[in-house]
Protein backbone atom coordinates (compact mmCIF):
# COMPACT_ATOMS: atom_id res chain seq x y z
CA UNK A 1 -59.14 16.13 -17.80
CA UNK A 2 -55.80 18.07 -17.39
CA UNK A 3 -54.56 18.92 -20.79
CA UNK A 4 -51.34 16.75 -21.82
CA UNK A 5 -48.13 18.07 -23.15
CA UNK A 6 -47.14 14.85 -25.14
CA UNK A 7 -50.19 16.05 -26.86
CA UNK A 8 -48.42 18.39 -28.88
CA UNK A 9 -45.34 18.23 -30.30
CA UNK A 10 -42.37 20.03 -28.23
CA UNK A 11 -40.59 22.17 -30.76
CA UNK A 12 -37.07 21.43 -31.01
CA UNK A 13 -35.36 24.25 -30.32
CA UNK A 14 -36.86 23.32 -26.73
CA UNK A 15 -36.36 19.41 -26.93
CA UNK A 16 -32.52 19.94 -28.03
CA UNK A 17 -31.56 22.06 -25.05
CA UNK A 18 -30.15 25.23 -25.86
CA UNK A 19 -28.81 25.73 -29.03
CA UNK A 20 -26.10 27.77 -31.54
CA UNK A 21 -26.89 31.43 -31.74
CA UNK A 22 -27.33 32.40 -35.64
CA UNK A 23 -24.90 34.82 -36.68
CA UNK A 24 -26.12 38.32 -36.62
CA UNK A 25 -26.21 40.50 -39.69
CA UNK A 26 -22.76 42.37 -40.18
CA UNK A 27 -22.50 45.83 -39.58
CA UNK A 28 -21.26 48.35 -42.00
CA UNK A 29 -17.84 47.91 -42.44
CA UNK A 30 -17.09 44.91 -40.61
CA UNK A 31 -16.64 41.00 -42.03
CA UNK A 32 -19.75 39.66 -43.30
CA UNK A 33 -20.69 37.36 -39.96
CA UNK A 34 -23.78 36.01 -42.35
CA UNK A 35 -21.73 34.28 -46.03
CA UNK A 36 -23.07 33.08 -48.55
CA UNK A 37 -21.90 29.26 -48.07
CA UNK A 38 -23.61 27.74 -51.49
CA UNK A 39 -26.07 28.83 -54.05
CA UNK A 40 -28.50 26.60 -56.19
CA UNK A 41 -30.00 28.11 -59.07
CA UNK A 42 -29.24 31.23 -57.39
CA UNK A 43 -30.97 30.49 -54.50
CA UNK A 44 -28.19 31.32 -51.59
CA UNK A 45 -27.90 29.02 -48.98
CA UNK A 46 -26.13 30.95 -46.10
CA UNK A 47 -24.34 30.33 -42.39
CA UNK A 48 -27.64 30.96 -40.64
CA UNK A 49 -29.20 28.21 -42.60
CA UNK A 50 -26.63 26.14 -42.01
CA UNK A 51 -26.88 27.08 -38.28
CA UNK A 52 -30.67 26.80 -37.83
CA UNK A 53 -30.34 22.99 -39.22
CA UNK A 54 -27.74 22.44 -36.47
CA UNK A 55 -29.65 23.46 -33.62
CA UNK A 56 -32.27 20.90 -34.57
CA UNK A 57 -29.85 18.33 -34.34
CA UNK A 58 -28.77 16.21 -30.59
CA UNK A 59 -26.02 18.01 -28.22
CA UNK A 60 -23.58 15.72 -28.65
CA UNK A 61 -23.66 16.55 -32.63
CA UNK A 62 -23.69 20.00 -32.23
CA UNK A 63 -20.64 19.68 -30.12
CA UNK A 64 -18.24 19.02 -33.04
CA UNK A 65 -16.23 21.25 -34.77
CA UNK A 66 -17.36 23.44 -37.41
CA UNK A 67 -14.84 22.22 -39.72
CA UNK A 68 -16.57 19.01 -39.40
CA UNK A 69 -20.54 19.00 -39.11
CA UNK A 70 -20.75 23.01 -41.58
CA UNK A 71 -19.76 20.85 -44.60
CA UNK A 72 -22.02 17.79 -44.11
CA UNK A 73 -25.10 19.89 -43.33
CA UNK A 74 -24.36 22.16 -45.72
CA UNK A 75 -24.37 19.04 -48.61
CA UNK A 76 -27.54 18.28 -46.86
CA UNK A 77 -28.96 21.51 -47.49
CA UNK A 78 -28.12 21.59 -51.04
CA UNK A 79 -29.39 18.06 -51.41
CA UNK A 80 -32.79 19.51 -50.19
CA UNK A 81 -32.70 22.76 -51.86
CA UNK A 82 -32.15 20.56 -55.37
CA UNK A 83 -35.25 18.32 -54.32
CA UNK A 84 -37.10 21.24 -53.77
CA UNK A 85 -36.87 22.93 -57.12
CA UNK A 86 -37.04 19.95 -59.24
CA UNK A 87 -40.76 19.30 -56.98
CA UNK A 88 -41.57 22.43 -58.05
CA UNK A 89 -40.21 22.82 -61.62
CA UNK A 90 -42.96 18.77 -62.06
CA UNK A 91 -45.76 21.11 -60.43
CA UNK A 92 -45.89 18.70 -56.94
CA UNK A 93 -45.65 22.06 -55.33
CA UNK A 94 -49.66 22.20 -57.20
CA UNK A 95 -51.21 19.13 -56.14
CA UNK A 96 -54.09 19.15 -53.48
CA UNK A 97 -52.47 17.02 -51.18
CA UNK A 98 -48.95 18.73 -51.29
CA UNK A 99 -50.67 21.74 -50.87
CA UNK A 100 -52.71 20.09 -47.43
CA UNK A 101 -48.81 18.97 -46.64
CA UNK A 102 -47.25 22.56 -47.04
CA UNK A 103 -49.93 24.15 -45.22
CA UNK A 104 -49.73 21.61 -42.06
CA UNK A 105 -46.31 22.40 -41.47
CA UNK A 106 -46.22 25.94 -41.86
CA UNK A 107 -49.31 25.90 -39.21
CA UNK A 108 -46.99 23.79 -37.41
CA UNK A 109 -44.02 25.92 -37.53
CA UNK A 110 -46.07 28.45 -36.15
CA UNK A 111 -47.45 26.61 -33.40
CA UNK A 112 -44.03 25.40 -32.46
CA UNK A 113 -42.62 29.96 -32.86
CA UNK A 114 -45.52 30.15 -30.18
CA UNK A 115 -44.68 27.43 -28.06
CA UNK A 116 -40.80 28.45 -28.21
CA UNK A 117 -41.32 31.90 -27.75
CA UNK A 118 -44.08 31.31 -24.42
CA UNK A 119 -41.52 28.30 -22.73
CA UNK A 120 -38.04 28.97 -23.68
CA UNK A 121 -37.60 32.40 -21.48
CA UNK A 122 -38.54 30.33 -18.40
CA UNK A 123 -36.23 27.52 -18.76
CA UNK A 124 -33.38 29.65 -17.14
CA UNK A 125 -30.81 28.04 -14.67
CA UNK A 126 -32.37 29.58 -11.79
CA UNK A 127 -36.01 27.94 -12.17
CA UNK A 128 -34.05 24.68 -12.63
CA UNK A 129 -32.49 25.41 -9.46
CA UNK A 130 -36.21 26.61 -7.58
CA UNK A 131 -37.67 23.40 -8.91
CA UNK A 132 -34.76 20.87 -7.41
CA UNK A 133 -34.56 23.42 -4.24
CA UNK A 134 -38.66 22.81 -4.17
CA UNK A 135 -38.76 19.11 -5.03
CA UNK A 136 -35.42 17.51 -4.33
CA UNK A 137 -32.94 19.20 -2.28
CA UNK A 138 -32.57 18.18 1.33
CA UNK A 139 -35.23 15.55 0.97
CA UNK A 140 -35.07 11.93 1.21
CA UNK A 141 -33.64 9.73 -2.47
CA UNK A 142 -36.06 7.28 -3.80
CA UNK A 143 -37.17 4.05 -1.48
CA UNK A 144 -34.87 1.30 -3.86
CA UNK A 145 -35.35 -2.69 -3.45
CA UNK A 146 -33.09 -5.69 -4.51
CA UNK A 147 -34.57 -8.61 -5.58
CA UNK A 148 -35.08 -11.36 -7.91
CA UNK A 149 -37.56 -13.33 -9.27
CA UNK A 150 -38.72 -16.14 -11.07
CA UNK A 151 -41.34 -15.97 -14.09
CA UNK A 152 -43.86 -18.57 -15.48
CA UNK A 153 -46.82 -18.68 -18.09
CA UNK A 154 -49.46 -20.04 -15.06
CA UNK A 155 -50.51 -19.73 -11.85
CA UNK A 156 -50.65 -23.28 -11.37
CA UNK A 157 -46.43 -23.49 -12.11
CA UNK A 158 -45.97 -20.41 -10.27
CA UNK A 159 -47.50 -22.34 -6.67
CA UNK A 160 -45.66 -24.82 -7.15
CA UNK A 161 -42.63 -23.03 -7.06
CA UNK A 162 -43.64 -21.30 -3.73
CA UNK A 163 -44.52 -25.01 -2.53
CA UNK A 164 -40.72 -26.35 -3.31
CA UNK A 165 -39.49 -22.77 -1.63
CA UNK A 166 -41.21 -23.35 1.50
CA UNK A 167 -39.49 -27.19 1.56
CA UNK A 168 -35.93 -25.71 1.50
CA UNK A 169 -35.65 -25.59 -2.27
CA UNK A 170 -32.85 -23.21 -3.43
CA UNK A 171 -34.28 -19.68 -5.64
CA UNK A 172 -31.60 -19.09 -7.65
CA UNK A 173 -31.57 -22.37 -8.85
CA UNK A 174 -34.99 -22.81 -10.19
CA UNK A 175 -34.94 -19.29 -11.77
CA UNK A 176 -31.66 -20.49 -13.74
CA UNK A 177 -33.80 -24.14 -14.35
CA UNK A 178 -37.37 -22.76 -14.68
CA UNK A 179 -37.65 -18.64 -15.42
CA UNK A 180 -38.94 -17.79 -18.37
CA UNK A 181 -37.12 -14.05 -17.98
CA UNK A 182 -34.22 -14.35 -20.95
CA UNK A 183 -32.62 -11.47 -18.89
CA UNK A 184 -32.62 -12.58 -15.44
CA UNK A 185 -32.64 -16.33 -15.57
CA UNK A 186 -29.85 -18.24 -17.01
CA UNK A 187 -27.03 -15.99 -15.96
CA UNK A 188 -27.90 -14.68 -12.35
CA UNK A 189 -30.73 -16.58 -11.13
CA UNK A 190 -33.61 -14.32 -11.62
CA UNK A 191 -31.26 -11.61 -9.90
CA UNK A 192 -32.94 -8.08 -11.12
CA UNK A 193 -30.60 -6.27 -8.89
CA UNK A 194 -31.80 -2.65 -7.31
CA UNK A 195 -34.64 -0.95 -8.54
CA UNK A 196 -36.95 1.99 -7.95
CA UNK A 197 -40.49 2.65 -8.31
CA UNK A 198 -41.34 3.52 -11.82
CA UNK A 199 -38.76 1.03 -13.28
CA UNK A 200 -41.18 -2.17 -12.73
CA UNK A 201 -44.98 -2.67 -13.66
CA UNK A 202 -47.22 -1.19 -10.54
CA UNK A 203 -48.49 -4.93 -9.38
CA UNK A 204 -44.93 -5.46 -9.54
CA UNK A 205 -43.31 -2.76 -7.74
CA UNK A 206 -46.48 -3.14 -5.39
CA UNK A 207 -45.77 -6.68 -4.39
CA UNK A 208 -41.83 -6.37 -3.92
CA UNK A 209 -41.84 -2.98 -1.76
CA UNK A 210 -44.35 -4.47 0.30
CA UNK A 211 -41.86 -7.59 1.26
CA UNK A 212 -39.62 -7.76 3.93
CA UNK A 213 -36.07 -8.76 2.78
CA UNK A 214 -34.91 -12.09 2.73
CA UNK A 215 -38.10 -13.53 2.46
CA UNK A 216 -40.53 -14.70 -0.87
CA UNK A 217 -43.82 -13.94 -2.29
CA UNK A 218 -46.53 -16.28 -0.66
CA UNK A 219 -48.92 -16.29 -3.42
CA UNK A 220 -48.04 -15.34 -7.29
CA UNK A 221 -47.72 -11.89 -8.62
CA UNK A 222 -50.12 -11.34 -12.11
CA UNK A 223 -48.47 -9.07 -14.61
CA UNK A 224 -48.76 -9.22 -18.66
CA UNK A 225 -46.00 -11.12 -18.77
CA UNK A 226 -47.08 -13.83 -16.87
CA UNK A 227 -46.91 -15.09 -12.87
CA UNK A 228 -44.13 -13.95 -10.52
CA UNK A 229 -42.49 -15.57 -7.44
CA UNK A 230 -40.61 -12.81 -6.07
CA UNK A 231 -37.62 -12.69 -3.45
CA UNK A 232 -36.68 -9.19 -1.99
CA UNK A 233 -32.56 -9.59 -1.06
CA UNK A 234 -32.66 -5.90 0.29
CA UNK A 235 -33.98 -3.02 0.88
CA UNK A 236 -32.70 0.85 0.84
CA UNK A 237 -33.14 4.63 0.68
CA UNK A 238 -31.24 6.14 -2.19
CA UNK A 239 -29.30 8.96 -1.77
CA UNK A 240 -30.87 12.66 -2.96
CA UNK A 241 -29.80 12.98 -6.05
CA UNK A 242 -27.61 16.18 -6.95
CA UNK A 243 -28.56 19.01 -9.06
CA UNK A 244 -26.67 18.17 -12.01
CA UNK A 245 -27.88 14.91 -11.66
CA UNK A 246 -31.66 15.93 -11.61
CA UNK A 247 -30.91 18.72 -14.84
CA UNK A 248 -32.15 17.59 -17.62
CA UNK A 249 -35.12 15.88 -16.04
CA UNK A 250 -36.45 18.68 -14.56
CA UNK A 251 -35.71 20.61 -17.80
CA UNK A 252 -38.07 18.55 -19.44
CA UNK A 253 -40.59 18.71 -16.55
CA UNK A 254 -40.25 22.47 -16.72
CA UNK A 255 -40.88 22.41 -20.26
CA UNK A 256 -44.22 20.17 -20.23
CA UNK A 257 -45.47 22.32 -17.25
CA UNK A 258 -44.68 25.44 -19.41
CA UNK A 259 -45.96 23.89 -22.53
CA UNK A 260 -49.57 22.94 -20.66
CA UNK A 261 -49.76 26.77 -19.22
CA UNK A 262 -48.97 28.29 -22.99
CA UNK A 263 -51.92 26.23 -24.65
CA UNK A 264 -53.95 27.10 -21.54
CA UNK A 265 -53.63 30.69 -22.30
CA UNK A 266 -53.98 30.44 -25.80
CA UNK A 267 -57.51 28.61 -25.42
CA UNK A 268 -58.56 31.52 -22.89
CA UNK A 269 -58.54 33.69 -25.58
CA UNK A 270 -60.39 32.00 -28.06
CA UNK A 271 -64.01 31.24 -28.89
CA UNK A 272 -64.30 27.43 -29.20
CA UNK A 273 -67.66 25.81 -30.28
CA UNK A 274 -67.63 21.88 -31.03
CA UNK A 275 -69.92 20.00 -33.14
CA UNK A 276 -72.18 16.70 -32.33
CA UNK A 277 -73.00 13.99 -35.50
CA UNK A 278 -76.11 15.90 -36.23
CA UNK A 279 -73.96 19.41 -36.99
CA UNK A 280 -75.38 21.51 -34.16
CA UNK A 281 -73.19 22.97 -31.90
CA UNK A 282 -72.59 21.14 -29.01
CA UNK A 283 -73.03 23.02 -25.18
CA UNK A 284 -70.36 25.39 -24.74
CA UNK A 285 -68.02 23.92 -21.97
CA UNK A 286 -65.29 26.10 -19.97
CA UNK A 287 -61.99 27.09 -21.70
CA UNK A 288 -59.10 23.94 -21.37
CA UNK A 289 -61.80 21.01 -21.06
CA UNK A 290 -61.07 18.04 -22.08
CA UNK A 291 -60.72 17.63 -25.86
């Protein structure tokens, strides 16, 4: 089974996009680029801490001025850094399960320095640009259909329906008069307007495409959420979508793909050896198997 990236959690200096560069250290001589911003207990909270806690935070955030988001996270940080020596101070920092906690997240923090440092050199603006060159560009949008339907809780309602279609009866009006759809029914007829594959269920998306437009579905459509009667009102190519467009998705494909090929290598170069019930080792299988 191919290993899954949703099966580990994308650190977020790679789910954020790129983020604020910490300030360096100062040089001799020159403005200190690095201030002390707060201190608790005499614990200094500086700039870079106050910049690593923004880049964790969602682009549109980070986009506001300094003036602005430097003294809320900063109150944030001294919030924490209160928290943290009072927890300590009680002797949390002690207890057997705190202790499990601690240790879980500075195994993940590693696990995510890893991850960061394997993926985020590849995610340049060139291998965004290979990928949509490679997958997108000059190639034929999405096949898109436009149609509307009417949903019931049985098969039985859902023929009749066909029946009174085939004797003339009007669509739109029994989806306002009989859908149970809240979001299609009373206010457009059962109109779902134009949609691509990947934005219905499969038996849905199935049963539609293969319909010719202006015409109705001769026998129900099953899905979970009951029986369809569908009506296809067009049908259409969709234009290749632009590079800008296509960005952030295929940033995110990019980093899965890289994601998958940094675990890969890390399991190539480790000895793993699983376990049955009885506590004997189980046969050894090859490196990235299913797990």
């Amino acid at each position: 089974m191919a290993l899954l990236a949703s099966s580990f959690i994308i650190p977020p200096a790679l789910a954020a996009g790129p983020a604020p560069v910490a300030a360096k250290p100062a040089a001799a001589g020159t403005a200190d680029q690095n201030p002390v911003l707060a201190s608790v207990n005499g614990q200094d909270i500086r700039l870079n801490d106050v910049r690593q806690a923004m880049a964790s935070m969602p682009e549109q955030l980070r986009k506001l001025p300094d003036n602005i988001i430097v003294p809320i996270l900063l109150n944030q940080l001294v919030d924490q850094r209160a928290i943290q020596i009072a927890a300590a101070k009680a002797g949390l920092d002690k207890q057997p399960d705190v202790q499990q906690q601690m240790q879980q997240a500075a195994q993940n923090a590693l696990q995510n320095a890893y991850l960061s440092a394997q993926v985020a050199p590849t995610l340049t603006d060139e291998a965004v640009k290979t990928y949509y060159d490679q997958n997108y560009a000059n190639k034929p949008g999405a096949e898109e259909v436009h149609a509307r339907h009417i949903l019931v809780k049985s098969e039985a309602e859902a023929n009749d329906i066909i029946k009174q279609l085939k004797a003339g009866a009007d669509f739109g009006q029994l989806a306002t008069k009989l859908s149970t759809d809240p979001g299609s029914a009373k206010q457009n007829g059962g109109d779902l307007g134009w949609f691509k594959k990947g934005d219905m269920l499969p038996t849905f998306w199935d049963a539609a495409s293969a319909m010719q437009p202006n015409s109705f579905s001769q026998t129900p459509v099953h899905t979970q959420y009951g029986w369809h009667v569908i009506q296809v009102l067009g049908k259409r190519t969709a234009p290749t979508p632009t590079l800008d467009a296509m960005r952030d998705q295929i940033r995110q494909k990019l980093i899965q793909e890289g994601v998958q090929k940094a675990v890969s290598n890390a399991l190539s170069q480790v000895k793993v050896v699983r376990f049955g019930p009885d506590g004997k080792p189980l046969p050894e299988t090859q490196p990235g198997a299913a797990h």
